[in-house]
C-alpha atoms as a PDB file:
ATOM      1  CA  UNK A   1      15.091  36.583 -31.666  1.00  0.00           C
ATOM      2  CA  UNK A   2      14.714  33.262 -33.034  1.00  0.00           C
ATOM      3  CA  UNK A   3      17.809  31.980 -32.231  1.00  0.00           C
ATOM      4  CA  UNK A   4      17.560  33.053 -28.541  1.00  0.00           C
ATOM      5  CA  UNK A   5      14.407  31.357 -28.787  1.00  0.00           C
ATOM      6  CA  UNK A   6      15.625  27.916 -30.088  1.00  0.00           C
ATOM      7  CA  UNK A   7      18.591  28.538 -27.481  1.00  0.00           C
ATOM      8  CA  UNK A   8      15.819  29.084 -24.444  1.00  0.00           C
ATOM      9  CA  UNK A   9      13.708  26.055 -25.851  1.00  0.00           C
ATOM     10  CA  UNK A  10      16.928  23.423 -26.126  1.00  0.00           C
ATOM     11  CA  UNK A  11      17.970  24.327 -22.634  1.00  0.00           C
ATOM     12  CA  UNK A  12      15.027  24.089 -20.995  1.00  0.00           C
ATOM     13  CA  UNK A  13      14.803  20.848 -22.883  1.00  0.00           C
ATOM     14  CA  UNK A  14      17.678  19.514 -21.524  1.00  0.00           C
ATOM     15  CA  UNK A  15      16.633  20.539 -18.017  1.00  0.00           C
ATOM     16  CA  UNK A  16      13.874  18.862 -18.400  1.00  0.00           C
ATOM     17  CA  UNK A  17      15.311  15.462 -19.477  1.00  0.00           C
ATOM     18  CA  UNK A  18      18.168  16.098 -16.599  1.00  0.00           C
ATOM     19  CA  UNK A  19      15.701  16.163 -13.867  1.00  0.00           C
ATOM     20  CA  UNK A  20      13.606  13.619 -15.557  1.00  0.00           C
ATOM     21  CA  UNK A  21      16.354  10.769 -15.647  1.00  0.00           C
ATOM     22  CA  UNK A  22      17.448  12.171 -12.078  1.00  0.00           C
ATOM     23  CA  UNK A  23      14.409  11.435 -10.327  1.00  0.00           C
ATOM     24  CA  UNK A  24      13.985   8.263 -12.363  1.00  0.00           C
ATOM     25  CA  UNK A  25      17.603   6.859 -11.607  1.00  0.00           C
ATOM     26  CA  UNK A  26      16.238   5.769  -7.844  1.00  0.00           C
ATOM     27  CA  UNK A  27      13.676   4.594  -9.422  1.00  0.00           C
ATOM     28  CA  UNK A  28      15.066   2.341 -11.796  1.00  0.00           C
ATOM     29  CA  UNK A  29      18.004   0.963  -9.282  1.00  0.00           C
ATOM     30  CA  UNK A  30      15.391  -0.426  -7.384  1.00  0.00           C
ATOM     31  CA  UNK A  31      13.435  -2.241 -10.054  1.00  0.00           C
ATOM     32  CA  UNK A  32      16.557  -3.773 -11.306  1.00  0.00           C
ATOM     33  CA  UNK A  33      18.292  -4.752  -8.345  1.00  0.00           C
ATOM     34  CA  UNK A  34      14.623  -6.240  -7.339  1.00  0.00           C
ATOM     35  CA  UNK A  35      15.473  -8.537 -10.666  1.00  0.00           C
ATOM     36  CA  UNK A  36      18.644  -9.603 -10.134  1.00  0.00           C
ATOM     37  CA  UNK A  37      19.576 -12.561  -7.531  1.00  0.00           C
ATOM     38  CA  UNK A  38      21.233 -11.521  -3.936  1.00  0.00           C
ATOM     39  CA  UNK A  39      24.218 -12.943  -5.492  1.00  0.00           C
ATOM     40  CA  UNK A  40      24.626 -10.533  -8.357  1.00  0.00           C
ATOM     41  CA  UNK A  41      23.423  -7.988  -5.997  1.00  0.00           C
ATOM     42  CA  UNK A  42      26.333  -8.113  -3.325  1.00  0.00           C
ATOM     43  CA  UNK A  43      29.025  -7.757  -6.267  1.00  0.00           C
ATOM     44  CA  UNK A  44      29.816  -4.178  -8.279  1.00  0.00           C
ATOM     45  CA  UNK A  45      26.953  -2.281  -9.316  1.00  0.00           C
ATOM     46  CA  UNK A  46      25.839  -3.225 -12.765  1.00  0.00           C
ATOM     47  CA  UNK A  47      22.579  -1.237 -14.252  1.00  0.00           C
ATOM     48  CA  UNK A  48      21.019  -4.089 -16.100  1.00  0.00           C
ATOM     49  CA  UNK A  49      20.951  -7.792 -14.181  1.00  0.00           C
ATOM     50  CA  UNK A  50      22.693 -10.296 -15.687  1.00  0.00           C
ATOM     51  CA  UNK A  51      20.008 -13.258 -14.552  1.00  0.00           C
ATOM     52  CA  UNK A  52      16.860 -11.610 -14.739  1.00  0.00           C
ATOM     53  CA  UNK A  53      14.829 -13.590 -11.928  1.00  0.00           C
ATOM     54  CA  UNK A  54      11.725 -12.808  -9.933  1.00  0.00           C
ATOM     55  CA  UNK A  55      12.135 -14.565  -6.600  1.00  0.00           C
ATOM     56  CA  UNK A  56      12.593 -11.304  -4.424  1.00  0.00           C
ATOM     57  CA  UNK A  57       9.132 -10.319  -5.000  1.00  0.00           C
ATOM     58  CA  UNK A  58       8.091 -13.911  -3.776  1.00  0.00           C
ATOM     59  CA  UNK A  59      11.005 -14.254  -0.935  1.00  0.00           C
ATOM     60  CA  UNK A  60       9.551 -11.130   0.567  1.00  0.00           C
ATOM     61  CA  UNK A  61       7.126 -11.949   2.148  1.00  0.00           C
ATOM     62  CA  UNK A  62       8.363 -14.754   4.025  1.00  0.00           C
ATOM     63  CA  UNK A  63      11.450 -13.163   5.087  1.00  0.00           C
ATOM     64  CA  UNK A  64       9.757 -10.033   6.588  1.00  0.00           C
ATOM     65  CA  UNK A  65       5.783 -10.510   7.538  1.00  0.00           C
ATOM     66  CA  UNK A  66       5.323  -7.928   5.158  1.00  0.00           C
ATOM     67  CA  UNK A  67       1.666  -8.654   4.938  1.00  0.00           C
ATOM     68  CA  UNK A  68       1.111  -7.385   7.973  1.00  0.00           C
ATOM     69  CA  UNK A  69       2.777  -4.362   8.082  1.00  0.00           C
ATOM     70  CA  UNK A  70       1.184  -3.462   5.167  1.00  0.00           C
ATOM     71  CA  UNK A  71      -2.469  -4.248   6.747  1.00  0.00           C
ATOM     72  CA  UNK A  72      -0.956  -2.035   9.603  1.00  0.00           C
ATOM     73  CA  UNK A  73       0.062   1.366   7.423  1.00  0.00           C
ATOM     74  CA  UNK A  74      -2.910   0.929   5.529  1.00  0.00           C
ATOM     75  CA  UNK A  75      -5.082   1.430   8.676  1.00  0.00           C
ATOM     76  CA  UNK A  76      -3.277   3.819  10.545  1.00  0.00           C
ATOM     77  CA  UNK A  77      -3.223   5.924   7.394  1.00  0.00           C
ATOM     78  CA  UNK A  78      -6.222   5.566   6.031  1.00  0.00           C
ATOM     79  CA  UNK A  79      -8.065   6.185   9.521  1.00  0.00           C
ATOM     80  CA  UNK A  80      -5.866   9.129  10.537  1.00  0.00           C
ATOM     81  CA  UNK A  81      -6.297  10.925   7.116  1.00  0.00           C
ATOM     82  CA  UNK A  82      -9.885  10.636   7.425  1.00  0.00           C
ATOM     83  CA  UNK A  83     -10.032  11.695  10.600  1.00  0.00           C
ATOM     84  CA  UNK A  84      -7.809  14.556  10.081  1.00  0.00           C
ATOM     85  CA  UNK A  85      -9.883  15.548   7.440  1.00  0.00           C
ATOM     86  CA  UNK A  86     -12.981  15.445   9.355  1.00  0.00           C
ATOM     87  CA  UNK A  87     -11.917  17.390  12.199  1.00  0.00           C
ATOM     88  CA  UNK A  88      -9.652  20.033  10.298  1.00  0.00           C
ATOM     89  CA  UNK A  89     -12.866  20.595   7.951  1.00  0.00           C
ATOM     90  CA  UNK A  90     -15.128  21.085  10.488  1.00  0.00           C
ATOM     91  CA  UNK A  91     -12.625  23.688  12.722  1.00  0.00           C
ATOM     92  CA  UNK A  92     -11.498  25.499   9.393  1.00  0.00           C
ATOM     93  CA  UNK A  93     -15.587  25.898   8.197  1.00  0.00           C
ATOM     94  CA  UNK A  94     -15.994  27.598  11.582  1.00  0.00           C
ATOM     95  CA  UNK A  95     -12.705  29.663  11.068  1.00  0.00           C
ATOM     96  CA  UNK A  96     -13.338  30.594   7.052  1.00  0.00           C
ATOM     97  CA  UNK A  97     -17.209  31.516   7.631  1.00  0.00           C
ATOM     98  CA  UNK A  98     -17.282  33.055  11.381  1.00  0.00           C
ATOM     99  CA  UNK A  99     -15.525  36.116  13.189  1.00  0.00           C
ATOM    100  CA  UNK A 100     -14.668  35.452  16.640  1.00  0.00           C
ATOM    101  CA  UNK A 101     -12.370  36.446  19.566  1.00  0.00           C
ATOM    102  CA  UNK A 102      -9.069  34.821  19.416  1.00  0.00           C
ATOM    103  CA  UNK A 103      -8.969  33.746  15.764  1.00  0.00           C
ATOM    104  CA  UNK A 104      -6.340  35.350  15.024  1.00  0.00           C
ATOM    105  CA  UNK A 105      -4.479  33.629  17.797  1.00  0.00           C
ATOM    106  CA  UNK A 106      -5.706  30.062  17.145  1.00  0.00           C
ATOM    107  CA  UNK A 107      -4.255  30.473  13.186  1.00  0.00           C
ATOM    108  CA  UNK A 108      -1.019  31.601  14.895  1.00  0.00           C
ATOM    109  CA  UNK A 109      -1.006  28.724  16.737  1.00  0.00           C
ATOM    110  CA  UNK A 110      -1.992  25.998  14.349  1.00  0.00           C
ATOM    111  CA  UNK A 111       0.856  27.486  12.125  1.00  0.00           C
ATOM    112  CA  UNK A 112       3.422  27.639  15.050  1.00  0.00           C
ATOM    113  CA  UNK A 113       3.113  23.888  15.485  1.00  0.00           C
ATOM    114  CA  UNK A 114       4.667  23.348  11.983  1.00  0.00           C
ATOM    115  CA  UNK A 115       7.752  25.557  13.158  1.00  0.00           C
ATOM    116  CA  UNK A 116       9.012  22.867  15.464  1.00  0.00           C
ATOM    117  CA  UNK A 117      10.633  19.571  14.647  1.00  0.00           C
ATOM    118  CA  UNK A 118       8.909  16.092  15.402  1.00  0.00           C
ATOM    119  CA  UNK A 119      11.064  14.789  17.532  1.00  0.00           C
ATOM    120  CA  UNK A 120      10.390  17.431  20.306  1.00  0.00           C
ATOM    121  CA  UNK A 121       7.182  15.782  21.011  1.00  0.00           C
ATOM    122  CA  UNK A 122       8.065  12.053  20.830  1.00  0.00           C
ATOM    123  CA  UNK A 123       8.841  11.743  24.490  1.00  0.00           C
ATOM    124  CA  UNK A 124       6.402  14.203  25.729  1.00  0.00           C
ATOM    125  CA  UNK A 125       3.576  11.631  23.219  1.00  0.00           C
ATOM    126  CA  UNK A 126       5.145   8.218  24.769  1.00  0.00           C
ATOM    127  CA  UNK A 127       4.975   9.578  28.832  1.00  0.00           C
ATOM    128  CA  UNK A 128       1.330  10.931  27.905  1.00  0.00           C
ATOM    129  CA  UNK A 129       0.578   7.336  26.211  1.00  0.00           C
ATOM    130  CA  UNK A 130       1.950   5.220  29.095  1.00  0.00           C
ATOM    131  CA  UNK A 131       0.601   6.919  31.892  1.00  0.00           C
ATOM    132  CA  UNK A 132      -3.082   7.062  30.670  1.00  0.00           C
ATOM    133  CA  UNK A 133      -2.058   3.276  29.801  1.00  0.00           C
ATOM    134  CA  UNK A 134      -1.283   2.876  33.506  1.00  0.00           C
ATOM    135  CA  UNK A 135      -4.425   4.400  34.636  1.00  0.00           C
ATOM    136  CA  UNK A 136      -6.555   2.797  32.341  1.00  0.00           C
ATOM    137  CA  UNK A 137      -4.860  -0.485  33.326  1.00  0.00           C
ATOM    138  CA  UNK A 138      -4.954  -1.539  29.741  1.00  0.00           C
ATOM    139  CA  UNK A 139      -2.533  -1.088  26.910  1.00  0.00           C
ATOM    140  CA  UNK A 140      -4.544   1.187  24.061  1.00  0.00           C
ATOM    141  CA  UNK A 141      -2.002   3.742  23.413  1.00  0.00           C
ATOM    142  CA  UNK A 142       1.644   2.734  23.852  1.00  0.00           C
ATOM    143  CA  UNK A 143       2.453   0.438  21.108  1.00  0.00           C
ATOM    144  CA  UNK A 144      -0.670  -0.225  19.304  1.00  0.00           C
ATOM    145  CA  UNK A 145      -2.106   1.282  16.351  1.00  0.00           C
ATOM    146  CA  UNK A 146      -4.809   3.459  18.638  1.00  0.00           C
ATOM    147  CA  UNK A 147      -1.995   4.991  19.548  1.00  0.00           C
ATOM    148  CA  UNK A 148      -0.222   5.574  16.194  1.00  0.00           C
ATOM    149  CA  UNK A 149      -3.276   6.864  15.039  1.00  0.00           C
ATOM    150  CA  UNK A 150      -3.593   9.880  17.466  1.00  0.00           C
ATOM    151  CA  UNK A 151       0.150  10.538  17.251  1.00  0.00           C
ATOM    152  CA  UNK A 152      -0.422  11.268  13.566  1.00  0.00           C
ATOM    153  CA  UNK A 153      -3.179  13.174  14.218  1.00  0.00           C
ATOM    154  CA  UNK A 154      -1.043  15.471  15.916  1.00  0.00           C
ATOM    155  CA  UNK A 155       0.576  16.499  13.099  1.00  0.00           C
ATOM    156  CA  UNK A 156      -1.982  15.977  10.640  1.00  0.00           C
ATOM    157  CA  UNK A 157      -4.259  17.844  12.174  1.00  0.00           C
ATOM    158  CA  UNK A 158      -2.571  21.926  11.981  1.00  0.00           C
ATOM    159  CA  UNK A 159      -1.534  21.757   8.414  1.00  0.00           C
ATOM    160  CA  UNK A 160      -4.897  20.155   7.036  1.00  0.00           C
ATOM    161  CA  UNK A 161      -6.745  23.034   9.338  1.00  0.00           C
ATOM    162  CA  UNK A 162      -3.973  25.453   7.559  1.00  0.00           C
ATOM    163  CA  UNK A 163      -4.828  24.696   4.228  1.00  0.00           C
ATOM    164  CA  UNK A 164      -8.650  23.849   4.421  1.00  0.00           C
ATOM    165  CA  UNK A 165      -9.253  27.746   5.688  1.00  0.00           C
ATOM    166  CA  UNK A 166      -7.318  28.815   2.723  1.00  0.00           C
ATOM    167  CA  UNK A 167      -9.595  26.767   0.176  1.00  0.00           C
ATOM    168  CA  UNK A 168     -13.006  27.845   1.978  1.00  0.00           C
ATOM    169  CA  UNK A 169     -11.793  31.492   2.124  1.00  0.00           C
ATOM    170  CA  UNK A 170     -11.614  31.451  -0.975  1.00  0.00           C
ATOM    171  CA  UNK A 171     -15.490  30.461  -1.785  1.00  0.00           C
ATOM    172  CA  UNK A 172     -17.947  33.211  -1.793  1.00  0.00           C
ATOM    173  CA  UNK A 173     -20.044  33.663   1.824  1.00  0.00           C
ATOM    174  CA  UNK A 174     -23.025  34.052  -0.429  1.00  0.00           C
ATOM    175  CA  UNK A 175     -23.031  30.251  -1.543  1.00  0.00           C
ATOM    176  CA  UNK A 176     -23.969  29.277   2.028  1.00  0.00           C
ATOM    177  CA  UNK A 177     -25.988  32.046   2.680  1.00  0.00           C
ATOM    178  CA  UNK A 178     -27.930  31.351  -0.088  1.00  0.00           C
ATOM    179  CA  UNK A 179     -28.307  27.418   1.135  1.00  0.00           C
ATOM    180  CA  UNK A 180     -29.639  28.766   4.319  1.00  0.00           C
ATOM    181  CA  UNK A 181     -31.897  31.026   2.521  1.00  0.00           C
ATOM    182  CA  UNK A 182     -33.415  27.788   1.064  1.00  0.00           C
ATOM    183  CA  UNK A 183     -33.310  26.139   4.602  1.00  0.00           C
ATOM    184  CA  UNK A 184     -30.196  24.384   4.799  1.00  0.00           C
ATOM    185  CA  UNK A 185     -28.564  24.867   8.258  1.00  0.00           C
ATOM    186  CA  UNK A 186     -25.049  25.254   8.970  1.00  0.00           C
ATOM    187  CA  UNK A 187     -24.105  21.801   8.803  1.00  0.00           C
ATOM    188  CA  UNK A 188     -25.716  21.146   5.825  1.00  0.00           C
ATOM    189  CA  UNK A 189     -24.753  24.174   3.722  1.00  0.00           C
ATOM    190  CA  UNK A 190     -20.802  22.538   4.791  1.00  0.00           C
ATOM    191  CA  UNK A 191     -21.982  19.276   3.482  1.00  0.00           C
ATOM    192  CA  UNK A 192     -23.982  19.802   0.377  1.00  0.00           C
ATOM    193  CA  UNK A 193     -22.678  23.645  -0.850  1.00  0.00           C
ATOM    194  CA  UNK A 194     -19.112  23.916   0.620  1.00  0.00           C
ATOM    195  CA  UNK A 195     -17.593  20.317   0.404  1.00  0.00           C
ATOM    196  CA  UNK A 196     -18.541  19.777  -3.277  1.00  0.00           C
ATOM    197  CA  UNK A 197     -16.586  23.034  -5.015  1.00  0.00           C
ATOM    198  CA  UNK A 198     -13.617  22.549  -2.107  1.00  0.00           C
ATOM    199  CA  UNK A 199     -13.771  19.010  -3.572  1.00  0.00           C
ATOM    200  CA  UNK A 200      -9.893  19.548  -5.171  1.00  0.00           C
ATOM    201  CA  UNK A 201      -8.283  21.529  -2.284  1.00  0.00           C
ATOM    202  CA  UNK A 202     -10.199  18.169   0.211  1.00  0.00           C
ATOM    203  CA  UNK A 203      -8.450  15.978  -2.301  1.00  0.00           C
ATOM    204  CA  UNK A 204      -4.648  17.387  -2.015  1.00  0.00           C
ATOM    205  CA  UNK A 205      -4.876  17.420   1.800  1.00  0.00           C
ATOM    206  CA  UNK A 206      -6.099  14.251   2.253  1.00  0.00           C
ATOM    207  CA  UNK A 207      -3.260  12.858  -0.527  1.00  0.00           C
ATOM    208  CA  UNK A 208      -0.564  15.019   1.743  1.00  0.00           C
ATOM    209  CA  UNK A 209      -1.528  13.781   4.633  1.00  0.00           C
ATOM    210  CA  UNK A 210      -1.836  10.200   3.613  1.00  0.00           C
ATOM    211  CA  UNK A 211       1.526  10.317   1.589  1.00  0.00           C
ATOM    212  CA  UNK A 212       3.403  11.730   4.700  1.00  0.00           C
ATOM    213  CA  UNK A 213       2.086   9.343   7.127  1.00  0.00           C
ATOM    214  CA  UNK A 214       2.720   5.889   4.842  1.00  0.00           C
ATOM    215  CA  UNK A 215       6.812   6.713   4.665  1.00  0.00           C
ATOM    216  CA  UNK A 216       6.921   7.981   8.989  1.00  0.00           C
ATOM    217  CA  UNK A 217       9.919   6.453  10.583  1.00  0.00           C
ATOM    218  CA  UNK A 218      10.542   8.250  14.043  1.00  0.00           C
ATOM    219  CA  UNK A 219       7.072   8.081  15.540  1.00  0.00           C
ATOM    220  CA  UNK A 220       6.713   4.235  14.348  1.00  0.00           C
ATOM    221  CA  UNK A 221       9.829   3.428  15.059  1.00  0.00           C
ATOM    222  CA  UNK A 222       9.228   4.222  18.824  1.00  0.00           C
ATOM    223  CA  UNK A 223       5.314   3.793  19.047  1.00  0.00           C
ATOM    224  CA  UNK A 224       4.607  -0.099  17.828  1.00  0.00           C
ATOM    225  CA  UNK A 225       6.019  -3.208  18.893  1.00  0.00           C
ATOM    226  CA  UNK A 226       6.182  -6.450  15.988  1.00  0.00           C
ATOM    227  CA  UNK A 227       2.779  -7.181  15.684  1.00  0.00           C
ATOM    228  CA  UNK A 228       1.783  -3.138  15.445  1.00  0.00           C
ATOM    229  CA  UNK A 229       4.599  -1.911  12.798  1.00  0.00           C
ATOM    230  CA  UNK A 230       4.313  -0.319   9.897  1.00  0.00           C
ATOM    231  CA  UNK A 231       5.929  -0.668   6.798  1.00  0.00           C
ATOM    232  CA  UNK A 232       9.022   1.877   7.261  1.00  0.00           C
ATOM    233  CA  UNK A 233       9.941  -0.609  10.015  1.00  0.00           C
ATOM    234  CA  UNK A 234       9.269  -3.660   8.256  1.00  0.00           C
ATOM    235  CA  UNK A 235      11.875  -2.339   5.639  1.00  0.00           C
ATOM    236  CA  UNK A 236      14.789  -2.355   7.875  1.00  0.00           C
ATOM    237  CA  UNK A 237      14.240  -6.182   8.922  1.00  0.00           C
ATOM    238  CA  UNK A 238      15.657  -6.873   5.745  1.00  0.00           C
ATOM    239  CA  UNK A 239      18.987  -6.368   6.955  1.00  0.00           C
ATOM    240  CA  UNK A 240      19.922  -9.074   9.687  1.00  0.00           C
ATOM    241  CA  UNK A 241      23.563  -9.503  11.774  1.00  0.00           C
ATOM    242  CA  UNK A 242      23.789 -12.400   8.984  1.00  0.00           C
ATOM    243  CA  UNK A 243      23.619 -10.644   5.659  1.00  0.00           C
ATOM    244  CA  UNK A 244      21.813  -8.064   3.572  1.00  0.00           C
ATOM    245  CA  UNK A 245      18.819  -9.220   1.350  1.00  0.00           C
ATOM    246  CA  UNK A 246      19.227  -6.103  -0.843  1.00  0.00           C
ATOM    247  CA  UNK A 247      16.725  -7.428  -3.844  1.00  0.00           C
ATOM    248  CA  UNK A 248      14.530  -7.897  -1.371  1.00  0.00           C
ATOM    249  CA  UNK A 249      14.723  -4.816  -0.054  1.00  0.00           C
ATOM    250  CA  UNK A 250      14.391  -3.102  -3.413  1.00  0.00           C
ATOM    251  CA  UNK A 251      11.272  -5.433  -4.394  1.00  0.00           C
ATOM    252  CA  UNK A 252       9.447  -4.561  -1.232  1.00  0.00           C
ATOM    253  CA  UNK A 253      10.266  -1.222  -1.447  1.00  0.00           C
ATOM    254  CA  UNK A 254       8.849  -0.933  -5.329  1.00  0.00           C
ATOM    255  CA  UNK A 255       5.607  -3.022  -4.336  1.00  0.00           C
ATOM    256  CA  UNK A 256       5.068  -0.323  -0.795  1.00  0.00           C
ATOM    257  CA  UNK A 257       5.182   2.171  -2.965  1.00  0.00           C
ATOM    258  CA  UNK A 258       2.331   0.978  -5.570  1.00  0.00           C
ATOM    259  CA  UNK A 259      -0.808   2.134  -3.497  1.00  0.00           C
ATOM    260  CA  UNK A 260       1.006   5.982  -2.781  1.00  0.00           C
ATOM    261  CA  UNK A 261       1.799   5.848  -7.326  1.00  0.00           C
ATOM    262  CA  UNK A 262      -2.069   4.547  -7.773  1.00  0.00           C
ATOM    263  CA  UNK A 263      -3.408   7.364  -5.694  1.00  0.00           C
ATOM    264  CA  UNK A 264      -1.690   9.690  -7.420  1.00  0.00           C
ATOM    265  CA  UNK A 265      -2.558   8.532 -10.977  1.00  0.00           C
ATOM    266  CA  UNK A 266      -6.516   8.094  -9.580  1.00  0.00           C
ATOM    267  CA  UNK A 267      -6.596  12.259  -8.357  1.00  0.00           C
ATOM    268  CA  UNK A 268      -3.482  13.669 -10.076  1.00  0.00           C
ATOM    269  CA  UNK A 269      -6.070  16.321 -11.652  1.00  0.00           C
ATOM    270  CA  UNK A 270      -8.204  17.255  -8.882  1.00  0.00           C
ATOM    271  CA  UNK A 271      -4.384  17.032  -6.703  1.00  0.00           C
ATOM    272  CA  UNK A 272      -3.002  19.644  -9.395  1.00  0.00           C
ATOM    273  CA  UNK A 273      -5.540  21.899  -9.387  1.00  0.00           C
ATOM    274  CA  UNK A 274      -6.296  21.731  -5.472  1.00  0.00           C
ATOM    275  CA  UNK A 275      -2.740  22.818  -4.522  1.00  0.00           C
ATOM    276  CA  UNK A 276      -2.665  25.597  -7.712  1.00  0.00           C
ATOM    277  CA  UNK A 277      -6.023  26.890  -5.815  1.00  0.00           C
ATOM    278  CA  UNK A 278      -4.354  27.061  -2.340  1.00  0.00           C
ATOM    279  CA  UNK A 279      -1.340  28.358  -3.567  1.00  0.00           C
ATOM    280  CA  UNK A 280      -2.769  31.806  -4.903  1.00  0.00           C
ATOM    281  CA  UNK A 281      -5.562  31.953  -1.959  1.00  0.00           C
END
């Protein structure tokens, strides 16, 4: 019994450091290549840089006006999360806490929107934008970051709904009664009962929905022009009809990628335990 034991714990030991170096490898390709000139980066693949030299992480920001992409992501995403989160609270309190005709149907629905692929509704979203553009007479959809705000919404919105009417199902109806038995109404027993002990399940939507907005490529790709792009597009200017600056690419890449790892680290317990919690409600 011991042996099989020792066998079970060595193997899943060695799983462990498999998938370990496996996700790492990316990882640490990047950070490298980000050290190495665009010299030593062209020629045969080599996994630690001969001339260790930092100029990529200076070089890219004049190459690409990575600045300003990054102001860009950071508002669309930060202003679509919240939003998201504002609206999907509010519609899954009323779902979670109140029986109605139809509710059945409206879950249906919000699910049934994550069936379908994205790219279904990028030409219906760029007709709707550009005609209400052309009735308006102004440009405050097509192209801007209005715009790329409420096309993220549109997918933001069902699964945050989804997954906030698991986590308040899953609180007792008697908390709120017993806030409106001390004369809290129904907007305040949501704010000062219910958002508190949903705190963890808030926190892992908002961190989903942030995290899968900040990498989008099809909807940016199509809905912002240069001075309204985010970073996924600012990546790919890297790579001209001249030449490749791969260490430039693989600097920017590690430095896009600091605010999603700092996130993380900052809620990785309430993130944990929020998506534990909707997983067995």
């Amino acid at each position: 019994m011991k042996s099989e034991d020792l066998s079970f714990r060595i193997f899943r030991y060695a799983v462990s450091i498999f998938l370990t170096l496996f996700a790492l490898a990316p990882i640490y390709v990047m950070l490298t290549s980000s050290l190495k000139p665009l010299v030593e980066v062209r020629n045969a693949f080599e996994w630690w840089p001969k001339h260790v030299t930092f100029e990529a992480f200076g070089e890219m920001w004049q190459t690409v006006p990575l600045a300003r992409y990054f102001a860009n992501s950071l508002i669309v995403c930060t202003v679509s999360t919240l939003l998201a989160l504002v609206v999907a609270l509010a519609a899954a309190y009323g779902v979670s806490r109140y029986r109605f005709r139809g509710r059945g149907a409206f879950l249906g629905a919000v699910l049934s929107t994550q069936m379908f692929p994205g790219v279904l509704f990028l030409v219906p979203l760029v007709l709707i934008f550009v005609n209400i553009d052309e009735l308006i007479g102004q440009d405050i959809l097509y192209q801007t970051r209005t715009g790329l705000i409420v096309t993220f919404l549109t997918f933001k919105l069902p699964f945050a709904t989804w997954m906030l009417v698991g986590y308040l199902d899953g609180i007792p109806k008697e908390l709120d009664e017993s806030a409106k038995v001390d004369g809290l109404n129904a907007f305040g027993a949501l704010t000062r009962i219910v958002i508190p002990v949903a705190r963890p399940g808030i926190i892992a939507v908002a961190v989903y929905c942030f995290m899968t907005s900040w990498g989008e490529l099809l909807f940016s790709s199509v809905m912002t022009n240069a001075d309204t792009a985010t970073l996924a597009i600012g990546l790919r200017q890297y790579a001209t009809q001249q030449q490749v600056y791969w260490n430039q690419i693989m600097a920017a890449s590690l430095a896009v990628s600091v605010p999603i790892i700092l996130i993380f680290l900052l809620v990785q317990r309430n993130l944990v335990s929020g998506l534990a919690a909707g997983s067995i409600k």
